[in-house]
C-alpha atoms as a PDB file:
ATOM      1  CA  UNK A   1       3.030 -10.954  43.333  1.00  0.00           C
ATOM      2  CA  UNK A   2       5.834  -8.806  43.684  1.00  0.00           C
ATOM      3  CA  UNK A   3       8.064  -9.020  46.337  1.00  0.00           C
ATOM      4  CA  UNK A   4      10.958  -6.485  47.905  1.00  0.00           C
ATOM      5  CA  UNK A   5      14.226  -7.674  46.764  1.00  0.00           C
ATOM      6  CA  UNK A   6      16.872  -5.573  48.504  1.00  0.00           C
ATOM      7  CA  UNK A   7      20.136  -7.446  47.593  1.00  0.00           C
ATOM      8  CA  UNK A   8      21.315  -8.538  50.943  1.00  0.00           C
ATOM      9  CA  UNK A   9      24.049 -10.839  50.540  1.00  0.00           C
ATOM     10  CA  UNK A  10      26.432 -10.253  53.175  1.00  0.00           C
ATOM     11  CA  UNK A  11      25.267 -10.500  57.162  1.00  0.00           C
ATOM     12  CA  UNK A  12      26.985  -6.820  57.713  1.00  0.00           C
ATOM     13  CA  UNK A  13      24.451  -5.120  54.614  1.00  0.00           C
ATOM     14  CA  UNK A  14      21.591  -3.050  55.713  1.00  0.00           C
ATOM     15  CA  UNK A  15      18.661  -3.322  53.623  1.00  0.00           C
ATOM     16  CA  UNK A  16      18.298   0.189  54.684  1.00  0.00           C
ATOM     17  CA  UNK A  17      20.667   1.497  51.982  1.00  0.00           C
ATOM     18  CA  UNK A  18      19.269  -0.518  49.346  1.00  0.00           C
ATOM     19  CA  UNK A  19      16.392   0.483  46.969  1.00  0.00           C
ATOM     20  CA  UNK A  20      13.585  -1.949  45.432  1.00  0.00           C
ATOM     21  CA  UNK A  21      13.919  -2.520  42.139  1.00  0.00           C
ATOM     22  CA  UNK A  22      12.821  -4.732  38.858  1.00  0.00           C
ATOM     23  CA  UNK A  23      14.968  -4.901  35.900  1.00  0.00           C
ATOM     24  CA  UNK A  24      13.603  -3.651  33.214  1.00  0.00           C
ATOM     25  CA  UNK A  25      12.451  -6.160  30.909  1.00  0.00           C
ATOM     26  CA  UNK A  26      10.887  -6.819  27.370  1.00  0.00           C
ATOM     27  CA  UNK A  27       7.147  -7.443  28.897  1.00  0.00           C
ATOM     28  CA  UNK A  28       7.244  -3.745  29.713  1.00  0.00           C
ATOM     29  CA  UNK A  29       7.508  -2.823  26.219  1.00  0.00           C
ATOM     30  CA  UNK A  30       5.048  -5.263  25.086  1.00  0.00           C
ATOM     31  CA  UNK A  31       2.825  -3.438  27.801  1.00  0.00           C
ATOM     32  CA  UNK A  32       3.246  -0.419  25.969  1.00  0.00           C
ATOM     33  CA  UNK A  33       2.773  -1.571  23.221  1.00  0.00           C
ATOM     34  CA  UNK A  34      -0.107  -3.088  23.342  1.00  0.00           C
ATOM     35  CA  UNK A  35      -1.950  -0.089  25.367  1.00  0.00           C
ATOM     36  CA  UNK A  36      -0.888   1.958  22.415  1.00  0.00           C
ATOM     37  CA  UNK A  37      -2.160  -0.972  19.946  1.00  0.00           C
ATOM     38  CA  UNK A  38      -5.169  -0.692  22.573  1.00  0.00           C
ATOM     39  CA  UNK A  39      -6.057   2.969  21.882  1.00  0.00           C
ATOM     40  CA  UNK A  40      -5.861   3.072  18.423  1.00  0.00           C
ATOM     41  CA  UNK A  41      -8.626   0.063  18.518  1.00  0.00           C
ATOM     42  CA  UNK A  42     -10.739   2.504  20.319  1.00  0.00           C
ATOM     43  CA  UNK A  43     -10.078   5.358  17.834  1.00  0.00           C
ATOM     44  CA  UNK A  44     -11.090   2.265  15.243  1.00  0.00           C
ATOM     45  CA  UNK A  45     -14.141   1.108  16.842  1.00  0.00           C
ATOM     46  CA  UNK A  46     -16.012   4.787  17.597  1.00  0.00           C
ATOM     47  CA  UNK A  47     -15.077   5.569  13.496  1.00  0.00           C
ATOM     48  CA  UNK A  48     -16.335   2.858  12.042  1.00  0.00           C
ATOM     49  CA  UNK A  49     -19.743   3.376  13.839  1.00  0.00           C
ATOM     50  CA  UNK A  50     -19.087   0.617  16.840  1.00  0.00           C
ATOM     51  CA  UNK A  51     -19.099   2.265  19.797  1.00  0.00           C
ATOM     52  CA  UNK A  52     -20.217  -0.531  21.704  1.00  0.00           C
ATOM     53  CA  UNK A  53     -16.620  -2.236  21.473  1.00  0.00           C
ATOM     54  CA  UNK A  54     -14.818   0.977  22.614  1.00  0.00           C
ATOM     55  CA  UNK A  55     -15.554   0.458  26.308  1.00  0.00           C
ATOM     56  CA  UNK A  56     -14.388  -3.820  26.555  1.00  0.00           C
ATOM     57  CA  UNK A  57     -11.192  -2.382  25.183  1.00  0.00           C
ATOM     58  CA  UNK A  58     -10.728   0.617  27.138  1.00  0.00           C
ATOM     59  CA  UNK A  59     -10.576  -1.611  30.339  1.00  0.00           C
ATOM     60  CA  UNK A  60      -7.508  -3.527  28.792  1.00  0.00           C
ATOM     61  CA  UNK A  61      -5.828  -0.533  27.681  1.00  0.00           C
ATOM     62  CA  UNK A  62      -6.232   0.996  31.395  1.00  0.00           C
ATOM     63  CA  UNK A  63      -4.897  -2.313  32.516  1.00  0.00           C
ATOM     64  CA  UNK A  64      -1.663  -2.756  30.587  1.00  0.00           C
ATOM     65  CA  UNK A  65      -1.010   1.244  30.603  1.00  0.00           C
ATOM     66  CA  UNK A  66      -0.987   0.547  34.851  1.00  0.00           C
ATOM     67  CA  UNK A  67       0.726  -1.887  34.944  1.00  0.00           C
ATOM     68  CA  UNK A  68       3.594  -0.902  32.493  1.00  0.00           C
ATOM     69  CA  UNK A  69       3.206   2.413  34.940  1.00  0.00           C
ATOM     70  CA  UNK A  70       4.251   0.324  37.999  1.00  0.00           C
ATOM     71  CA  UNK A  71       7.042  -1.912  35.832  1.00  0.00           C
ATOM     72  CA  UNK A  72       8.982   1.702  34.981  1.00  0.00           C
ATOM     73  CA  UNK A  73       7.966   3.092  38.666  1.00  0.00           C
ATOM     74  CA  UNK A  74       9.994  -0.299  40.314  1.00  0.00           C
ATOM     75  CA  UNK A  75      12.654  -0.463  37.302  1.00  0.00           C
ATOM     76  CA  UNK A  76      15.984  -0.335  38.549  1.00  0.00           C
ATOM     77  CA  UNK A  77      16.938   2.460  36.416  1.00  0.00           C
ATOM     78  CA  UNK A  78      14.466   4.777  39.443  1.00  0.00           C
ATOM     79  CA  UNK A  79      16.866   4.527  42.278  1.00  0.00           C
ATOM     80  CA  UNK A  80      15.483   5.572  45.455  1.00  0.00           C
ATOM     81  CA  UNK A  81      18.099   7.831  47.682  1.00  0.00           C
ATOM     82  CA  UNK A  82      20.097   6.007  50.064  1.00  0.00           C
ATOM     83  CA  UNK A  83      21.255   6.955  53.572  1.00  0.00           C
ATOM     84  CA  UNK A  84      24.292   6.992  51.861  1.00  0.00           C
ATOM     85  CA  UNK A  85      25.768   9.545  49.448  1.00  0.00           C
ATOM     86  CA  UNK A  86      26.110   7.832  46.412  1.00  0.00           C
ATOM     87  CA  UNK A  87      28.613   9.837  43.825  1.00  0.00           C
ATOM     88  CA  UNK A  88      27.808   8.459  39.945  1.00  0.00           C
ATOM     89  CA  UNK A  89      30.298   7.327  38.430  1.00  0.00           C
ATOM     90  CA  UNK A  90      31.345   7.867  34.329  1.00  0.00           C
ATOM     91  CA  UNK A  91      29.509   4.923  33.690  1.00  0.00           C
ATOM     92  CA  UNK A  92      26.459   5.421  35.622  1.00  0.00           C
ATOM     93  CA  UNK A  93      26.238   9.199  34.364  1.00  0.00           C
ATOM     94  CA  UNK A  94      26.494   7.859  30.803  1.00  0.00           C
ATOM     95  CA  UNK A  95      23.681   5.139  31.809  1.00  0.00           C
ATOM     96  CA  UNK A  96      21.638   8.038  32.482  1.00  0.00           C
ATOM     97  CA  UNK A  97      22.056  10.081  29.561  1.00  0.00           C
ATOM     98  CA  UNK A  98      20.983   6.834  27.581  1.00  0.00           C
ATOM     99  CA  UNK A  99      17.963   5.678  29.287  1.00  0.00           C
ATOM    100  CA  UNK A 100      16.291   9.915  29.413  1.00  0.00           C
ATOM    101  CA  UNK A 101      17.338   9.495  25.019  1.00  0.00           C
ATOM    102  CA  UNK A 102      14.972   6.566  25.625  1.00  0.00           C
ATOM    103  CA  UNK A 103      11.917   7.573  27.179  1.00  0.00           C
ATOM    104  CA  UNK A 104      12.267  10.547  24.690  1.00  0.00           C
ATOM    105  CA  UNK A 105      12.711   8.129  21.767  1.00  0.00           C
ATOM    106  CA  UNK A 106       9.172   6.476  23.276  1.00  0.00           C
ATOM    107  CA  UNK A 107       7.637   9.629  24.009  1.00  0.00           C
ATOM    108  CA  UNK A 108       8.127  10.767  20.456  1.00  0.00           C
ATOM    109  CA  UNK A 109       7.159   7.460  18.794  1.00  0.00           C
ATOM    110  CA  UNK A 110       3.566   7.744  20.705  1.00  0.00           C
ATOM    111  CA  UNK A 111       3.076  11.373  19.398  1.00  0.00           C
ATOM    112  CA  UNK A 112       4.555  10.067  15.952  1.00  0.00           C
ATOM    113  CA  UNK A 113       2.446   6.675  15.787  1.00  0.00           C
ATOM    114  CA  UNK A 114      -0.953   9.296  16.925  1.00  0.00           C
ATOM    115  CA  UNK A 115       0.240  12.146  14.215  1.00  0.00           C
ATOM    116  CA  UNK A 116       0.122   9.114  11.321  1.00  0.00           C
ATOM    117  CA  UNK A 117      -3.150   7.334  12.893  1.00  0.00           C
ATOM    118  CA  UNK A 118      -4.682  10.647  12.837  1.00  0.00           C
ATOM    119  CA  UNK A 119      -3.588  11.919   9.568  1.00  0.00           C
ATOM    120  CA  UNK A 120      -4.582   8.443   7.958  1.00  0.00           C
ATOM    121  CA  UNK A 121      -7.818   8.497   9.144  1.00  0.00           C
ATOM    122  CA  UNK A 122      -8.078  11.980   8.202  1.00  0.00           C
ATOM    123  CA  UNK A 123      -7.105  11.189   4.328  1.00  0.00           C
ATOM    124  CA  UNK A 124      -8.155   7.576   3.803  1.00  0.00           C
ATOM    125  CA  UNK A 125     -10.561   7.085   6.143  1.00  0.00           C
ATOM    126  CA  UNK A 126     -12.816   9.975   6.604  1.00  0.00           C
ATOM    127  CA  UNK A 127     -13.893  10.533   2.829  1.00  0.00           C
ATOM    128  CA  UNK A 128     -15.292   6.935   2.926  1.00  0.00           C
ATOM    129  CA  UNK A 129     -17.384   7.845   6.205  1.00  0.00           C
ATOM    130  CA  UNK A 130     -18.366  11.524   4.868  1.00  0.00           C
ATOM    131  CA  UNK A 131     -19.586   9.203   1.434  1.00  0.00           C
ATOM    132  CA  UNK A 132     -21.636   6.722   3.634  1.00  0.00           C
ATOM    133  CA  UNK A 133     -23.422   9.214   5.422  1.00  0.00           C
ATOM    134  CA  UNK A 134     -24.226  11.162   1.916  1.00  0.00           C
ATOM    135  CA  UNK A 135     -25.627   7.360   0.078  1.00  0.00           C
ATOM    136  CA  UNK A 136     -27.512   7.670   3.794  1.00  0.00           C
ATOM    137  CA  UNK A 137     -29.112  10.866   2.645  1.00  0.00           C
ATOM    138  CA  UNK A 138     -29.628  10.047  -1.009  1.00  0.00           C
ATOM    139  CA  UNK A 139     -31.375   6.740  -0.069  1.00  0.00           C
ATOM    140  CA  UNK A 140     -34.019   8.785   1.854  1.00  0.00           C
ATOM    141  CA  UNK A 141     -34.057  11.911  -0.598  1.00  0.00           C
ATOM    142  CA  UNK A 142     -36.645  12.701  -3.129  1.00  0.00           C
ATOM    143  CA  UNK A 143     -35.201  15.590  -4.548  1.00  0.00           C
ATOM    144  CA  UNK A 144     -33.346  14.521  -7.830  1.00  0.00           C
ATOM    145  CA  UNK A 145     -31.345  17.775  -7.661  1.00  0.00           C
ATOM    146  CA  UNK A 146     -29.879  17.435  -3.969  1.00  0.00           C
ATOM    147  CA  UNK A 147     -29.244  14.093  -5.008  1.00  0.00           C
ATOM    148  CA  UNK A 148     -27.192  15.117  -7.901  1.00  0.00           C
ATOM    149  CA  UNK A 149     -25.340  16.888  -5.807  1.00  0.00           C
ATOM    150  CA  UNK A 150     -24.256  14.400  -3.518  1.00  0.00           C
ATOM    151  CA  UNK A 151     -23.391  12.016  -5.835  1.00  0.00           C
ATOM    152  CA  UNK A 152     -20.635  14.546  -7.946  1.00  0.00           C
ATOM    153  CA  UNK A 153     -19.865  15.201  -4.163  1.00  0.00           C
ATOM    154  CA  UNK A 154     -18.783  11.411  -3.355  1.00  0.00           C
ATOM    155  CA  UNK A 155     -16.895  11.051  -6.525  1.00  0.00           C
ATOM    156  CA  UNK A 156     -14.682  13.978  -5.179  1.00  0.00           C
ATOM    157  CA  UNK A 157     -14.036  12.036  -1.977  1.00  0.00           C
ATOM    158  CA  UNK A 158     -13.335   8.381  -3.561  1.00  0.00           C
ATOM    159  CA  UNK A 159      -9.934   7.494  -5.507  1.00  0.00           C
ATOM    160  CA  UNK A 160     -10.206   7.046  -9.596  1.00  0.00           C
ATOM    161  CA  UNK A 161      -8.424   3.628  -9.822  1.00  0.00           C
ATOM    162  CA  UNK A 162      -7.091   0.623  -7.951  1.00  0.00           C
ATOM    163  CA  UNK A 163      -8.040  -1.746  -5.443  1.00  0.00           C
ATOM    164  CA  UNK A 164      -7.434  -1.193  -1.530  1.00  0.00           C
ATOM    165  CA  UNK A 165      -8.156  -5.242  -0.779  1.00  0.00           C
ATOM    166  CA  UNK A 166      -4.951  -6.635  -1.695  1.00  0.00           C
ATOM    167  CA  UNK A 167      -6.130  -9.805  -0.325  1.00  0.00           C
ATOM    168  CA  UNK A 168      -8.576 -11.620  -2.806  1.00  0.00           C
ATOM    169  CA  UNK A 169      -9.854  -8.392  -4.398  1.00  0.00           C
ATOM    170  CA  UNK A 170     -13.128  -8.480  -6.047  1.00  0.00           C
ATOM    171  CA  UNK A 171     -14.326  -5.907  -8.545  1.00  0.00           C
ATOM    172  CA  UNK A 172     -17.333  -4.684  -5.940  1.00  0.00           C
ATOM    173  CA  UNK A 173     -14.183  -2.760  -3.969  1.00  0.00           C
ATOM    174  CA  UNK A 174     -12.702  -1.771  -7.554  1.00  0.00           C
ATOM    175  CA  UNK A 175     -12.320   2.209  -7.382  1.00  0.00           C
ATOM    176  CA  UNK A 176     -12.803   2.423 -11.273  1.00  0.00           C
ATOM    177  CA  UNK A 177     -15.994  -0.146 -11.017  1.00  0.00           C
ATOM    178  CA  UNK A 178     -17.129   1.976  -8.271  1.00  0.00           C
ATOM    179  CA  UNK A 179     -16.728   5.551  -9.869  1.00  0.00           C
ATOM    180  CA  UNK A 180     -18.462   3.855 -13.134  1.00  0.00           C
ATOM    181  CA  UNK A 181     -21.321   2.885 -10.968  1.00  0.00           C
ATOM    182  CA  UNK A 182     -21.551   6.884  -9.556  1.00  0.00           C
ATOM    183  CA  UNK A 183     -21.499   8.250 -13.244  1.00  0.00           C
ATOM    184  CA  UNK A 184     -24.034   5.545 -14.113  1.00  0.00           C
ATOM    185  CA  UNK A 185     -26.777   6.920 -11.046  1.00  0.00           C
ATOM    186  CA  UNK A 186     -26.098  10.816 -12.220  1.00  0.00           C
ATOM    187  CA  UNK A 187     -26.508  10.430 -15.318  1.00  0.00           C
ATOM    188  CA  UNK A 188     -30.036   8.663 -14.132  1.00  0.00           C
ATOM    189  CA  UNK A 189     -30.247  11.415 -11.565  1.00  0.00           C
ATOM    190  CA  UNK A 190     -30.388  13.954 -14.803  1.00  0.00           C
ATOM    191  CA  UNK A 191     -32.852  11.732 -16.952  1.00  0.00           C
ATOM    192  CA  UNK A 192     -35.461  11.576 -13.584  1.00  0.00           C
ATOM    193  CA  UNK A 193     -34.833  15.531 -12.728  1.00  0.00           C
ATOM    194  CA  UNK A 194     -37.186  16.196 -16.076  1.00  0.00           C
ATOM    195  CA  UNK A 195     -39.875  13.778 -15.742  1.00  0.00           C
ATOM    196  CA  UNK A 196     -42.857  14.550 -13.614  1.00  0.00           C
ATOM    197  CA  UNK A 197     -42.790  13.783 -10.474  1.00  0.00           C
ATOM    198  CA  UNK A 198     -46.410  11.452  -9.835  1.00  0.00           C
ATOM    199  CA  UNK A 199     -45.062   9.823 -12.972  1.00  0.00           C
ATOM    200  CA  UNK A 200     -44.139   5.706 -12.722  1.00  0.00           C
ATOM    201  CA  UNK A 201     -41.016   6.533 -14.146  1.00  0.00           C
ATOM    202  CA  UNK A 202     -40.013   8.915 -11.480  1.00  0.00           C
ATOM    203  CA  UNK A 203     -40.802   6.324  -8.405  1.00  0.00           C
ATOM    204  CA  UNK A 204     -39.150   3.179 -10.486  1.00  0.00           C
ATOM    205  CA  UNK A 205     -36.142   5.544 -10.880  1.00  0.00           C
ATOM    206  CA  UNK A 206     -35.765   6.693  -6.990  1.00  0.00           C
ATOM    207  CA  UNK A 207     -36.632   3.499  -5.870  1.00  0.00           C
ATOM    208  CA  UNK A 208     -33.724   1.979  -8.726  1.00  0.00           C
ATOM    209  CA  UNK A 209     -31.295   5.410  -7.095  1.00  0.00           C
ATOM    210  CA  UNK A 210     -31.754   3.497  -3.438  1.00  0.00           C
ATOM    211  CA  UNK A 211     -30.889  -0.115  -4.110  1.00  0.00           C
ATOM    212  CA  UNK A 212     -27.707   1.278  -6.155  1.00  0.00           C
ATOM    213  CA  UNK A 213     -26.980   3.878  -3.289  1.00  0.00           C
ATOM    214  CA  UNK A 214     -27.565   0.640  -0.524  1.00  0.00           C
ATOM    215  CA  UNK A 215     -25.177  -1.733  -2.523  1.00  0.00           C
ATOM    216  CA  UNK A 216     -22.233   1.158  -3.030  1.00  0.00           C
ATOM    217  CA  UNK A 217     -22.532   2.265   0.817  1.00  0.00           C
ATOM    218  CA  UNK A 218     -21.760  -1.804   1.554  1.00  0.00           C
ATOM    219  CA  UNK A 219     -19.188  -2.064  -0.845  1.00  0.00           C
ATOM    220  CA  UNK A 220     -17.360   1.492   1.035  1.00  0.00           C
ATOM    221  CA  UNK A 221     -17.591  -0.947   4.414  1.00  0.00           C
ATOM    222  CA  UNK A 222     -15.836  -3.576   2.608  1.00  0.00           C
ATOM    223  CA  UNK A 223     -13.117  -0.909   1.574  1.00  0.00           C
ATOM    224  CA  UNK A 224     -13.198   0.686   4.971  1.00  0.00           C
ATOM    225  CA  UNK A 225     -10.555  -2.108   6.695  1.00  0.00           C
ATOM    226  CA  UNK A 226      -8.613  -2.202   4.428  1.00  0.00           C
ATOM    227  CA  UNK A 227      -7.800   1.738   4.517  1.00  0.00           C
ATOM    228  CA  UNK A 228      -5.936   0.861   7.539  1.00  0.00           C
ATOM    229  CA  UNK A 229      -4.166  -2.088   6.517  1.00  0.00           C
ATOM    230  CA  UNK A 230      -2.906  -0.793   3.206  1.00  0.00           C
ATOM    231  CA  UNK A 231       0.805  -1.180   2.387  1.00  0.00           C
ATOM    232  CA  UNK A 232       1.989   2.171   3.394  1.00  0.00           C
ATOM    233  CA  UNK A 233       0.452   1.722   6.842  1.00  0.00           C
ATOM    234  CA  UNK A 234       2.004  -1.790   7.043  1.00  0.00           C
ATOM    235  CA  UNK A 235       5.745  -0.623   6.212  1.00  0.00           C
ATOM    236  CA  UNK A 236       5.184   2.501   9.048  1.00  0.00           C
ATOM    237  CA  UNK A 237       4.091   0.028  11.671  1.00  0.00           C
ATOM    238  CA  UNK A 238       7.356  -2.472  10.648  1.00  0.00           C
ATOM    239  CA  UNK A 239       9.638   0.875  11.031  1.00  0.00           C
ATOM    240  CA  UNK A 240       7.825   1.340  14.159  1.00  0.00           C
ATOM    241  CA  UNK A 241       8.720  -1.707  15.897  1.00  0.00           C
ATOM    242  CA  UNK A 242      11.595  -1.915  14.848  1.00  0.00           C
ATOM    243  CA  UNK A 243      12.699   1.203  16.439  1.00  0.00           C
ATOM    244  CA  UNK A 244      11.065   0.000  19.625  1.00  0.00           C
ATOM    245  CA  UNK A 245      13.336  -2.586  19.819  1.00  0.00           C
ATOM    246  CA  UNK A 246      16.359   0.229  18.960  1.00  0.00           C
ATOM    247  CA  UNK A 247      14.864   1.608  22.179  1.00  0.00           C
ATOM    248  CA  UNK A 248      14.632  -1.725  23.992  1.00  0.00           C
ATOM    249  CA  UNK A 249      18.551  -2.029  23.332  1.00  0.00           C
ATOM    250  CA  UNK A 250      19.366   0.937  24.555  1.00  0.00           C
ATOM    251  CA  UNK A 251      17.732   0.337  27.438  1.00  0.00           C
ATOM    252  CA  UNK A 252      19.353  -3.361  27.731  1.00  0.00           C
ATOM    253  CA  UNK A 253      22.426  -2.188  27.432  1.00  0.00           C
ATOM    254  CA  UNK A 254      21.843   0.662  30.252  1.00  0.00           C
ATOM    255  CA  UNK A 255      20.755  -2.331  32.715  1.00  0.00           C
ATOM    256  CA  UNK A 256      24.343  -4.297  32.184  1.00  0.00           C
ATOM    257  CA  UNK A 257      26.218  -0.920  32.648  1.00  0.00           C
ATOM    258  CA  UNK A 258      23.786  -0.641  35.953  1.00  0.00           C
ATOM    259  CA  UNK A 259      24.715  -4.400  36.788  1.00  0.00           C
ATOM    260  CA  UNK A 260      28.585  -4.093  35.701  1.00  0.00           C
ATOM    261  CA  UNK A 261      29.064  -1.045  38.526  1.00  0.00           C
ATOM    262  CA  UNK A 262      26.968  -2.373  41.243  1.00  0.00           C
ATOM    263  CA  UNK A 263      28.748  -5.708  40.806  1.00  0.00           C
ATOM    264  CA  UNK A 264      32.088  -3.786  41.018  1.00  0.00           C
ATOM    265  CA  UNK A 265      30.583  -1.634  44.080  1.00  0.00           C
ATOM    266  CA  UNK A 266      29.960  -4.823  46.099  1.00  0.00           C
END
């Protein structure tokens, strides 16, 4: 519970003139931070098809985005106005200046961290859903030739080479294993486009197209987390913290100019 502090220290002080206020402290950032962390999770769990999770975090991320709300609404650095005229001084003026370069510096590292979420889903992300949903449609298909087209389709989408697990890779989530695998069903697309189609061979082959299409769409959702946690992502995040805390510094050092003139105001 949070209770009205108003400073009284000496029996002639009116509480009157004084304003409530919290310091500002590092559990506000870690609000913050983890209401943004919060929101991505959501953007996470309705793109990789699980919806269901997207409403148990959305009740946290309300919860720490009010209550870092309240934290900056009672900060010290919100002053209500006294009774009394109260002329900044140098210091306090320069205080100011400081802590409005820091809510811009947050402001712009929300709109940054969403730009990059958004533009890595958009390149790393997105092919490998667009490619599930086609091995959806060629496991259900019976047309060789839409098939065909599909399949040239998803090797357009997926990378040529390398592994995105850097932890324990396997060859199953090998790019090169996998693009072998999609020249391997067209060029058994091709062979079952010009054999009849109430022929043996023709079922065995669409039937053969389905299990391969089945095992590549699994090995895409093992690739899929790992899109997000890839090194580049990794490094962004590190620089992202760590100008957070540039912020959180700033912001410190605001408070002990606030503290240094009240305590010479007293």
């Amino acid at each position: 519970m949070r209770t009205p502090k108003y400073g009284i220290i000496k029996n002639t002080d009116d509480w009157r003139d004084k304003a409530y206020n919290l310091p500002f402290t590092k559990t506000t950032l870690l609000e913050i931070f983890f209401g943004i962390y919060g929101l991505f999770g959501i953007l996470i769990a309705i793109f990789s098809n699980n919806p269901i999770f997207a409403p148990i975090i959305g009740i946290h991320v309300v919860g720490f985005f009010y209550i870092a709300y309240l934290s900056l609404s009672h900060t010290r650095y919100k002053r209500d106005k006294p009774s009394k005229i109260h002329y900044l001084t140098k210091e306090e003026k320069m205080a100011n200046v400081l802590y409005k370069f820091a809510m811009g510096g947050i402001v712009a590292l929300i709109i940054f961290a969403a730009y990059m979420a958004y533009t890595g889903y958009e390149t790393d992300v997105y092919p490998l859903d667009i490619s599930r949903g086609l091995l959806d449609r060629i496991m259900i298909s019976s047309d060789p030739h839409s098939i065909l087209v599909d399949l040239k389709e998803i090797k357009g989408f997926l990378r040529e080479e390398g592994n995105p697990v850097w932890i324990f890779p396997t060859p199953s989530t090998d790019w090169n294993r996998i693009q072998q695998d999609l020249d391997v069903m067209i060029a058994n697309v091709e062979l079952i486009a010009s054999v009849p189609r109430d022929s043996s061979v023709f079922n065995t082959g669409m039937i053969d197209l389905s299990d391969r299409a089945l095992v590549l769409q699994e090995n895409l959702e093992d690739v899929t987390p790992y899109m997000y946690v890839n090194f580049i992502n990794i490094v962004l995040a590190a620089v992202w913290i760590a100008a957070i805390l540039g912020i959180f510094a700033v912001l410190k050092r605001k408070k002990e100019q606030l503290q240094t003139s009240d305590t010479e105001g007293v």
